[in-house]
Protein backbone atom coordinates (compact mmCIF):
# COMPACT_ATOMS: atom_id res chain seq x y z
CA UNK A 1 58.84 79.21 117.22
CA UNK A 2 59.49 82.42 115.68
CA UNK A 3 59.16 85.92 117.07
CA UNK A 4 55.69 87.17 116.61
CA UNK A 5 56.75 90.28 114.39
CA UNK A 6 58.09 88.28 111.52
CA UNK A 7 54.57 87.39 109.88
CA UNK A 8 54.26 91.57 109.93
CA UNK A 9 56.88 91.57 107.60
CA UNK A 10 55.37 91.31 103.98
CA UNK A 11 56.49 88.34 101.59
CA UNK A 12 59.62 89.59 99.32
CA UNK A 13 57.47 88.97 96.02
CA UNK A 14 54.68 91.50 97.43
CA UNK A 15 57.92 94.17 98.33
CA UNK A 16 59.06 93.44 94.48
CA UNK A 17 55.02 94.25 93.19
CA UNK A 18 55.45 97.29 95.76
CA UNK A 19 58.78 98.28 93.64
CA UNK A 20 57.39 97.74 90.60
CA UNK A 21 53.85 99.52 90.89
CA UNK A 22 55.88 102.81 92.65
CA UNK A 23 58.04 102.93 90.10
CA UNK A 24 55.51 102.47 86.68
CA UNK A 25 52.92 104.50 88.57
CA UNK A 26 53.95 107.30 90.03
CA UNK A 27 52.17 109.74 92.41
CA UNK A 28 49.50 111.98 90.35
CA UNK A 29 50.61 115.39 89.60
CA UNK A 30 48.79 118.09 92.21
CA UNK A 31 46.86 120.46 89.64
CA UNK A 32 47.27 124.16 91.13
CA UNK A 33 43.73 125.08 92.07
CA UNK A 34 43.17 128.85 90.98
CA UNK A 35 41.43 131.11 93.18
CA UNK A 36 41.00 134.96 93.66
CA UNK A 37 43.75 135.13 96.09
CA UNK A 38 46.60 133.42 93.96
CA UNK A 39 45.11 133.04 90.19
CA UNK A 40 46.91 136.30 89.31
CA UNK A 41 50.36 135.80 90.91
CA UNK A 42 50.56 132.27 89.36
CA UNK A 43 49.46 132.96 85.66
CA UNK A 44 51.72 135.98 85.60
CA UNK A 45 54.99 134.07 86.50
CA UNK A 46 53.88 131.06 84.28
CA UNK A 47 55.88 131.00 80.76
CA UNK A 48 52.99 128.89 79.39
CA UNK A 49 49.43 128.04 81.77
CA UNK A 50 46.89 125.19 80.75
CA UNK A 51 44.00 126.12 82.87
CA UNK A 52 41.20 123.67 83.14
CA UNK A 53 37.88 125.53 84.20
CA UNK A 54 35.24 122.74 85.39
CA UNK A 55 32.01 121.99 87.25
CA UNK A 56 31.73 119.09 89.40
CA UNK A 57 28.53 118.29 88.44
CA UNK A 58 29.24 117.87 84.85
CA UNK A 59 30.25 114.21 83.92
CA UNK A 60 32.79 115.91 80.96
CA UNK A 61 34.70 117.70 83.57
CA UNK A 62 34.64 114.44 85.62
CA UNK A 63 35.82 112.48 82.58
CA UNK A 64 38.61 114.82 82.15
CA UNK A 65 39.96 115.34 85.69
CA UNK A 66 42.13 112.18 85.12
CA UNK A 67 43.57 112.70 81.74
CA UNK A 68 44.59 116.20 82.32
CA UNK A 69 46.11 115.09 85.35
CA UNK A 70 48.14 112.55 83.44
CA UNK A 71 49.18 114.51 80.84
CA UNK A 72 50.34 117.24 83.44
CA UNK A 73 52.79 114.58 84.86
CA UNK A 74 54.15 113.60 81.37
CA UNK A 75 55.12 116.97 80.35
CA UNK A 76 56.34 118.12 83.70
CA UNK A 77 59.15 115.41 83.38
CA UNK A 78 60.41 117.20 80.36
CA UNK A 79 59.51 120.55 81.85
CA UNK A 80 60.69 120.66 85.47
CA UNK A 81 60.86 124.20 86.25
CA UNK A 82 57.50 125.16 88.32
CA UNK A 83 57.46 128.12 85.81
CA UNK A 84 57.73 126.62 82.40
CA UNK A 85 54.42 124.98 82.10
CA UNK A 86 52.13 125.00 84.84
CA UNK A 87 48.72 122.90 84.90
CA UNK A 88 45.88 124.70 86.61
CA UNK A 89 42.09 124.23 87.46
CA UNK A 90 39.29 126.75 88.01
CA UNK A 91 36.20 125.26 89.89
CA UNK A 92 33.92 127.29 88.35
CA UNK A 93 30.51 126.89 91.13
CA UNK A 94 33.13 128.14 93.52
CA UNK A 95 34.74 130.92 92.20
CA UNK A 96 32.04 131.97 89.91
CA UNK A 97 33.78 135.70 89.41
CA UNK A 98 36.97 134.17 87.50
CA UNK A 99 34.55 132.16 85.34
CA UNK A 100 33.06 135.32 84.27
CA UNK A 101 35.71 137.19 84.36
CA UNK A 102 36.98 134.90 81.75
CA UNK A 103 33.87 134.40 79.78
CA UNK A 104 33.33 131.09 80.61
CA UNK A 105 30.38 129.73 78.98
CA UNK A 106 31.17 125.65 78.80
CA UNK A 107 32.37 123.12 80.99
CA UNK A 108 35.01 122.06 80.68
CA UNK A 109 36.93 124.78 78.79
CA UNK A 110 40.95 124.47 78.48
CA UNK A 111 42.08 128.36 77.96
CA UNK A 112 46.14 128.90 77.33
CA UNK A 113 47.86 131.49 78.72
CA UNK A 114 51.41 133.03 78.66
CA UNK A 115 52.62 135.22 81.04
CA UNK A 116 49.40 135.83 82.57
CA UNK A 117 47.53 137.01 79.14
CA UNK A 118 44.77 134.55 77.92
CA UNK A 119 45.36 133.33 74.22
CA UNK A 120 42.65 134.21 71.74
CA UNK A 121 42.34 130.49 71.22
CA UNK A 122 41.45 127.68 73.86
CA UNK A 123 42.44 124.53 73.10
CA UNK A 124 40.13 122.53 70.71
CA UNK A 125 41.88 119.07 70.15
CA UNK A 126 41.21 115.29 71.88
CA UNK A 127 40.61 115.02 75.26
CA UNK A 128 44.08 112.73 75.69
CA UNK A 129 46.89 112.55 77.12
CA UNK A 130 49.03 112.35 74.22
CA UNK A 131 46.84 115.36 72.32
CA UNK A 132 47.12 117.39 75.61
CA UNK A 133 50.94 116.51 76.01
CA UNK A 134 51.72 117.22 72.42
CA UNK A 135 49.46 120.62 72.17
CA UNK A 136 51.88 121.67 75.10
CA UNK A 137 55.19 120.46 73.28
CA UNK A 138 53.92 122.53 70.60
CA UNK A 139 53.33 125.92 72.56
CA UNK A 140 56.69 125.35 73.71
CA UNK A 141 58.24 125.30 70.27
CA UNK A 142 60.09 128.66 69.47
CA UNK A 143 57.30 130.40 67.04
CA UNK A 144 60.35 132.22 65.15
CA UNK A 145 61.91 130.97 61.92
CA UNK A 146 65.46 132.52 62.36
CA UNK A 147 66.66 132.83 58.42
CA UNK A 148 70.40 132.15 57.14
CA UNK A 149 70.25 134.43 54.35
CA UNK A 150 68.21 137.64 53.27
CA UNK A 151 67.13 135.76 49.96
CA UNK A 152 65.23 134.12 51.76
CA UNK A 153 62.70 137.26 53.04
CA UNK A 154 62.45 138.17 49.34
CA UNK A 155 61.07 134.33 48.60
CA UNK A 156 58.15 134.55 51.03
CA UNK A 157 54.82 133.59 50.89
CA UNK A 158 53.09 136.99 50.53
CA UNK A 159 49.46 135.94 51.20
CA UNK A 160 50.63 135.96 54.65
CA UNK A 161 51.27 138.73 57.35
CA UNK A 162 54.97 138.41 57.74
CA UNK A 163 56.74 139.91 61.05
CA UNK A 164 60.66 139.89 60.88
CA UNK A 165 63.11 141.13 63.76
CA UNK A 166 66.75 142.09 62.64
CA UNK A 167 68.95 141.90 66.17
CA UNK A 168 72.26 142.33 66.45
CA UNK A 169 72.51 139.39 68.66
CA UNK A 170 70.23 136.94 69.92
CA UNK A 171 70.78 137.30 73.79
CA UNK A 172 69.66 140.54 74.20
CA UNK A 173 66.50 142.40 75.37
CA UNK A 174 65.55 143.90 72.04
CA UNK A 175 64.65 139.90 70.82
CA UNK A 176 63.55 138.42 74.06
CA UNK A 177 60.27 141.18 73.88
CA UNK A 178 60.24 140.09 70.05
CA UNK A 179 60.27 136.41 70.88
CA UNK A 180 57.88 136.75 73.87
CA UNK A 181 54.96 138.96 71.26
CA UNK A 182 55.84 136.31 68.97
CA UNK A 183 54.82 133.51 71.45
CA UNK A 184 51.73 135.32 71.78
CA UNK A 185 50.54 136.44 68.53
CA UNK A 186 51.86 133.17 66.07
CA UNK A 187 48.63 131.95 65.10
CA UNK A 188 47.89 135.24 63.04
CA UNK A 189 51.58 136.16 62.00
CA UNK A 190 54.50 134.07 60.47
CA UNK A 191 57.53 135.32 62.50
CA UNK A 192 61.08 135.21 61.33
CA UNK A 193 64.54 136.45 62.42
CA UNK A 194 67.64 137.49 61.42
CA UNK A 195 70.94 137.92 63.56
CA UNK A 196 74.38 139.58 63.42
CA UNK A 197 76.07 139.59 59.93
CA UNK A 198 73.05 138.36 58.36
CA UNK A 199 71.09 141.22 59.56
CA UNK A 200 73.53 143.95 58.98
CA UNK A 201 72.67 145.35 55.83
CA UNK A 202 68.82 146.06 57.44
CA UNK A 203 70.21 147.13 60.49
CA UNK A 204 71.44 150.92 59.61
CA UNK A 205 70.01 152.23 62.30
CA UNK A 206 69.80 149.72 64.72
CA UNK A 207 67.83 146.33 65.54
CA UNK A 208 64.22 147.02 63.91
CA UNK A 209 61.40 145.13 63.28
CA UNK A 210 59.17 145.30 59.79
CA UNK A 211 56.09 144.45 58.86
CA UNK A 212 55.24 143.09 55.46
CA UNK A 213 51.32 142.79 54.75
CA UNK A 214 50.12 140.51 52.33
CA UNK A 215 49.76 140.82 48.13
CA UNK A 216 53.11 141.37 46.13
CA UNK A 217 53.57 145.13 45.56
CA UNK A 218 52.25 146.01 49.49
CA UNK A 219 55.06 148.54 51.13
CA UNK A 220 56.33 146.99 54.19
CA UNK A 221 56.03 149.62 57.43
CA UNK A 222 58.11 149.80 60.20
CA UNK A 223 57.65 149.59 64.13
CA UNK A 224 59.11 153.02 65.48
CA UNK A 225 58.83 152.97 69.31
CA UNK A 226 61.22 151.23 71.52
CA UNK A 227 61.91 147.63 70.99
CA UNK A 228 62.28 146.90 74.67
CA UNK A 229 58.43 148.41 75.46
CA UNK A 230 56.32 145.03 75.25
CA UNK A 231 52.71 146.72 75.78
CA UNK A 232 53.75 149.10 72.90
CA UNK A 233 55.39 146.45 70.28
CA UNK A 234 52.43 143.81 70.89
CA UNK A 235 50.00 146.64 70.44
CA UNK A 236 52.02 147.53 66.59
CA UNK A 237 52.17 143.87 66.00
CA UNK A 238 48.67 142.73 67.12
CA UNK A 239 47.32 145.85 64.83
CA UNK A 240 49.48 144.34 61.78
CA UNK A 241 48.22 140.75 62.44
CA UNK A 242 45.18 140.89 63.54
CA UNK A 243 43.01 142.53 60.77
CA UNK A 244 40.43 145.02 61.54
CA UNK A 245 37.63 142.96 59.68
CA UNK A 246 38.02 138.97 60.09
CA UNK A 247 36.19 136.59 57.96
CA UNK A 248 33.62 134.69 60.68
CA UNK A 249 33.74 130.93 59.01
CA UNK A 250 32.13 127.93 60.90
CA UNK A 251 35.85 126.55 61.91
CA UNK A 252 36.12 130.25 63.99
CA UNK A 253 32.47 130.88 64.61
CA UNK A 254 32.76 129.46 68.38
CA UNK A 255 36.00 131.19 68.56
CA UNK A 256 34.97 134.43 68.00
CA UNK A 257 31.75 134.22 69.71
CA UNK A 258 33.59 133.21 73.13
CA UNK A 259 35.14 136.59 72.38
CA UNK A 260 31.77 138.06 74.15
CA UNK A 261 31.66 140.87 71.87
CA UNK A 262 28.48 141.43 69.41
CA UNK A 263 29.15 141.08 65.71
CA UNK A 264 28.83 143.74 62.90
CA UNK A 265 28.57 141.14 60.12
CA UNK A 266 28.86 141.90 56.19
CA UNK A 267 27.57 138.75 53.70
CA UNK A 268 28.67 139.12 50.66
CA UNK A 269 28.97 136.34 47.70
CA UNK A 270 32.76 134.75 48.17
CA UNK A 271 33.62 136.62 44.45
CA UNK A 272 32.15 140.13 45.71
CA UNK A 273 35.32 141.68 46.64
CA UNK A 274 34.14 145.00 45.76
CA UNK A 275 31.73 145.05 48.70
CA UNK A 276 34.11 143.64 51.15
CA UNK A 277 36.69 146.77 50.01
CA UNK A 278 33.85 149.33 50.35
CA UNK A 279 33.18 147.94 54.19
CA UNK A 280 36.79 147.60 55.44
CA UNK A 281 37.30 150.78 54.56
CA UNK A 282 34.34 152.70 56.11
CA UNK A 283 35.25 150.46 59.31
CA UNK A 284 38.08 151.92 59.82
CA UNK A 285 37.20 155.54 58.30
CA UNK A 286 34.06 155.21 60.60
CA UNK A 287 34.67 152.43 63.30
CA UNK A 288 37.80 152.71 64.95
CA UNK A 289 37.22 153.89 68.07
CA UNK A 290 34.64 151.08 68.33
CA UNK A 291 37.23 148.63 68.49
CA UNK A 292 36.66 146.85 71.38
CA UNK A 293 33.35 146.86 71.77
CA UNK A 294 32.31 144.85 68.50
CA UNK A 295 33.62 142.43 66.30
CA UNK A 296 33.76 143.43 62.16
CA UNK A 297 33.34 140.47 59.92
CA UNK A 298 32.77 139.17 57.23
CA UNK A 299 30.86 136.23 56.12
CA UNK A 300 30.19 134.22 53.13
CA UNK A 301 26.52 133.95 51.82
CA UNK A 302 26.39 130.63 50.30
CA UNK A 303 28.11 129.28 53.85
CA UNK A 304 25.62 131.29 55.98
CA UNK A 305 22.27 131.12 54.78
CA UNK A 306 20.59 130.14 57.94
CA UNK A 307 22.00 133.19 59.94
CA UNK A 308 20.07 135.10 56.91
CA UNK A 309 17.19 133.51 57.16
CA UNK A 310 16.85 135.01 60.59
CA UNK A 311 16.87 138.34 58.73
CA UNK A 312 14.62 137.18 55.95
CA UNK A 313 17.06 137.92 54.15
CA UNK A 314 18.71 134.82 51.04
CA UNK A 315 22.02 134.97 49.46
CA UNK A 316 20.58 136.63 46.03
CA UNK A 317 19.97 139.82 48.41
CA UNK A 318 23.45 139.90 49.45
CA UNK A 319 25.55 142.30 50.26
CA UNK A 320 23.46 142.65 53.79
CA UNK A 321 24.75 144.35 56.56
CA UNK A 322 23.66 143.05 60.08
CA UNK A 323 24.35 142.93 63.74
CA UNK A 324 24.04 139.71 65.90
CA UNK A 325 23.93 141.13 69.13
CA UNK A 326 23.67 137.66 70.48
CA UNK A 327 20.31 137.79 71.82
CA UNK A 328 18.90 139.14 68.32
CA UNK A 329 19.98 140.11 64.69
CA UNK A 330 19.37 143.79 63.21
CA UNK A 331 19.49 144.61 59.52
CA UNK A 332 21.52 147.54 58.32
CA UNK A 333 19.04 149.48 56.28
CA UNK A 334 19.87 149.43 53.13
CA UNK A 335 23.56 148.72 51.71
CA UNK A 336 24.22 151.66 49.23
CA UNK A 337 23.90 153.81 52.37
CA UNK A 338 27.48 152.41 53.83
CA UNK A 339 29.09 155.57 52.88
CA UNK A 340 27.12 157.95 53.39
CA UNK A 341 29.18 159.90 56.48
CA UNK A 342 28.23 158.87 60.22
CA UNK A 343 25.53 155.90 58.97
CA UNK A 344 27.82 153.13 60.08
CA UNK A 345 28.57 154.11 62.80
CA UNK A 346 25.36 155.41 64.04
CA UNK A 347 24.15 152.12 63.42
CA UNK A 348 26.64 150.50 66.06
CA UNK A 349 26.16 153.92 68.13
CA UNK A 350 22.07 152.75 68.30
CA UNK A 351 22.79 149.33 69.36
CA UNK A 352 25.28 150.26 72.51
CA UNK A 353 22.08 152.55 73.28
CA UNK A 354 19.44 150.05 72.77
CA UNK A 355 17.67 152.06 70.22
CA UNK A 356 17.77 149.27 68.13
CA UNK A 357 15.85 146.93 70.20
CA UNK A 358 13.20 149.95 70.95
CA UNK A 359 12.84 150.29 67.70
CA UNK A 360 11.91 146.51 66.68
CA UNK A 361 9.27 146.45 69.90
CA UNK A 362 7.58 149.84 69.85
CA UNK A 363 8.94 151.39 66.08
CA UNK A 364 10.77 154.89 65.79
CA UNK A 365 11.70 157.09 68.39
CA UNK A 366 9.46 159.79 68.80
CA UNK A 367 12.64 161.96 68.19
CA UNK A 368 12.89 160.26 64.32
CA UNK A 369 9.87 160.85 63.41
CA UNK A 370 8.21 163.58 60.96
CA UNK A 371 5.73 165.29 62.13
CA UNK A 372 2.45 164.02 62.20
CA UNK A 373 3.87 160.59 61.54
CA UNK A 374 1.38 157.79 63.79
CA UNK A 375 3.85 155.79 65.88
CA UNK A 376 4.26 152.02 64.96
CA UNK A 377 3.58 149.55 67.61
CA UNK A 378 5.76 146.75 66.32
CA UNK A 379 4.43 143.18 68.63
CA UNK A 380 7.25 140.85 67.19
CA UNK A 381 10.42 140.68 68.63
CA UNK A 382 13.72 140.48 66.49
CA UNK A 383 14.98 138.09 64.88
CA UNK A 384 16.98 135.92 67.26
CA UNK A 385 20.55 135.48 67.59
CA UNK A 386 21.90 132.68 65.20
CA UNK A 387 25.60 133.01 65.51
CA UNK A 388 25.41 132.82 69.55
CA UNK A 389 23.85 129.00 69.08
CA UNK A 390 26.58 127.58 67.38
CA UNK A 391 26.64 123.88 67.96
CA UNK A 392 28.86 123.12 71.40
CA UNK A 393 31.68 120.99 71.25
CA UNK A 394 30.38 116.87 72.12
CA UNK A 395 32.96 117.08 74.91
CA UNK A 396 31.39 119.96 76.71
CA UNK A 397 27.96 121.21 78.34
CA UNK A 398 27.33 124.54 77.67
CA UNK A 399 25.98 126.55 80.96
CA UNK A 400 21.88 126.99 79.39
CA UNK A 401 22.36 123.14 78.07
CA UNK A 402 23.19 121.96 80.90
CA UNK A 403 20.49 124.04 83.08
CA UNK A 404 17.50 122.72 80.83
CA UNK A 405 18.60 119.48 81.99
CA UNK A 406 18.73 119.78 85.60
């Protein structure tokens, strides 16, 4: 009779379907849970951060939990090193301050970041594995064409904003700030490089960094502070790539919405370059120091009728100047007054103040008016936002979507 502890032992086929399930299934990644305590610390020593802000009431975020889990353990076997990539989560009920903080307005929303500084862009692609591994891979390809020969900056393609380092040598500090702005920025700019005898002939004063703007016969300009400064390079380079009037166009429209800033808008017919001219530059004779508190575009008519429509305004009245505030629209009054000196920016001045939405409920200020003028009692509200209900993404719930439904 045998001992009664060998039918505790389990059969050798069930140790060999032990083996083999260990082995082809490994133990699930642990995704870093953010919170006020640690989010900063983390992000800031991450070289890249995939950062999954959820609800666990939404079935999208419970859909995704697994497959962003997944793809976290794929790409951490070719990226070991804690710091290279690091796979995060925000619950977003819990820690409602970071979701604001970060202008969270859908669940789920994937946001990039890179040492600590949130990328412009969050990511858009499938929710898979294999898109999620590969968007990764791709973030963790160098961003900088390094060139063999100086023919090769005369041959480039100038409808682009071009960015190109000349270093002495590659290990040094001067290129590691140029490679980490590059990481940042090299969805607006193409970045390239040169190195040691290559670079020589553009190095008479030392490594340097040019800019060369787009169309054929623009002067290139030259970064001047030190090359070793990152907050003052990305702040030169950002300027250069990022231009101070961006075309809004439905593939950014979310984009730059999740931005959170209102829009100063210009339509104009696609072949009315004249207009567009006349606008950049009063932006930036009139509208610099606004930067950062509104977003200048400009948008094609034909594309955006409905957003004009909300201004009863059509295409054949273009160019029309408006702001989408994002809870309503205000016209500019009349076009041919753009450069007239302080009108521009007295119009963004009046919406900061709220004069503009006074205005639309109870008519002029008192202060506008001529004397004897009766005061116009205006019932109607403005025209509503348009840009601010862009369509959300199938994959996500957007916070007032989902709230109707509860």
């Amino acid at each position: 009779m045998r001992p009664a502890i060998f039918p505790l032992l389990p059969d050798p086929g069930c140790l060999i379907l032990l083996l083999v399930s260990w082995l082809f299934n490994p133990t699930r990644s642990e995704i870093t849970s953010l919170d006020s305590g640690n989010i900063d610390d983390i992000l800031n020593n991450a070289d890249v951060a995939l950062v999954n802000f959820y609800a666990d009431w939404c079935r999208f975020s419970q859909m995704l939990h697994p497959i962003f889990e997944e793809a976290s353990n794929v790409i951490k076997e070719e990226y070991p090193d804690k710091n290279q990539v690091v796979f995060a989560r925000v619950d977003c009920d819990q820690h409602s301050d970071i979701a604001q903080r970060y202008r969270i307005s859908k669940y789920p929303t994937l946001k990039l970041f890179r040492n600590g500084m949130m990328m412009k862009r969050e990511y858009r692609g499938q929710r898979s594995v294999t898109a999620i591994a590969d968007y990764i891979r791709q973030q963790k390809s160098n961003p900088i064409r390094e060139v063999q020969d100086l023919e090769e900056i005369s041959s480039l393609d100038r409808s682009r904003r071009n960015i190109v380092g000349y270093f002495e040598e590659k290990d040094s500090d001067n290129y590691r700030t140029f490679e980490r702005v590059a990481n940042i920025l090299h969805d607006d700019c193409v970045f390239l490089s040169a190195f040691g005898a290559i670079s020589k002939a553009e190095r008479f004063s030392g490594d340097n960094v040019i800019y060369k703007p787009p169309g054929e016969n623009a002067p290139d300009m030259v970064y001047l502070g030190s090359l070793t400064n990152f907050d003052l390079i990305y702040a030169w380079t950002q300027d250069k790539c990022v231009p101070l009037v961006r075309e809004i166009t439905f593939e950014n429209g979310e984009e730059l919405t999740e931005e959170g800033l209102p829009f100063l808008i210009l339509f104009h017919m696609k072949d009315d370059l004249e207009s567009l001219e006349k606008f950049q530059q009063e932006v930036a004779r009139q509208l610099i120091s606004e930067k950062g508190t509104i977003n200048f575009l400009h948008a094609d008519c034909d594309k955006f009728r409905h957003p004009l429509l909300h201004i009863q305004k059509t295409p054949a009245d273009c160019p029309v100047i408006a702001i989408d505030s994002f809870r309503h629209m205000y016209v500019f009054p009349d076009f041919s007054d753009l450069s007239v000196p302080g009108k521009l920016k007295q119009f963004v001045l009046d919406l900061h103040s709220g004069k503009l939405h006074r205005e639309f409920h109870h008519g002029p200020d008192p202060t506008d008016m001529a004397p004897g003028q009766p005061i116009q009692d205006l019932a109607s509200s403005p025209p509503e936002s348009s840009f601010q209900k862009l369509a959300p993404s199938e994959h996500r719930y957007t916070l007032l979507r989902e709230k109707d439904e509860l």
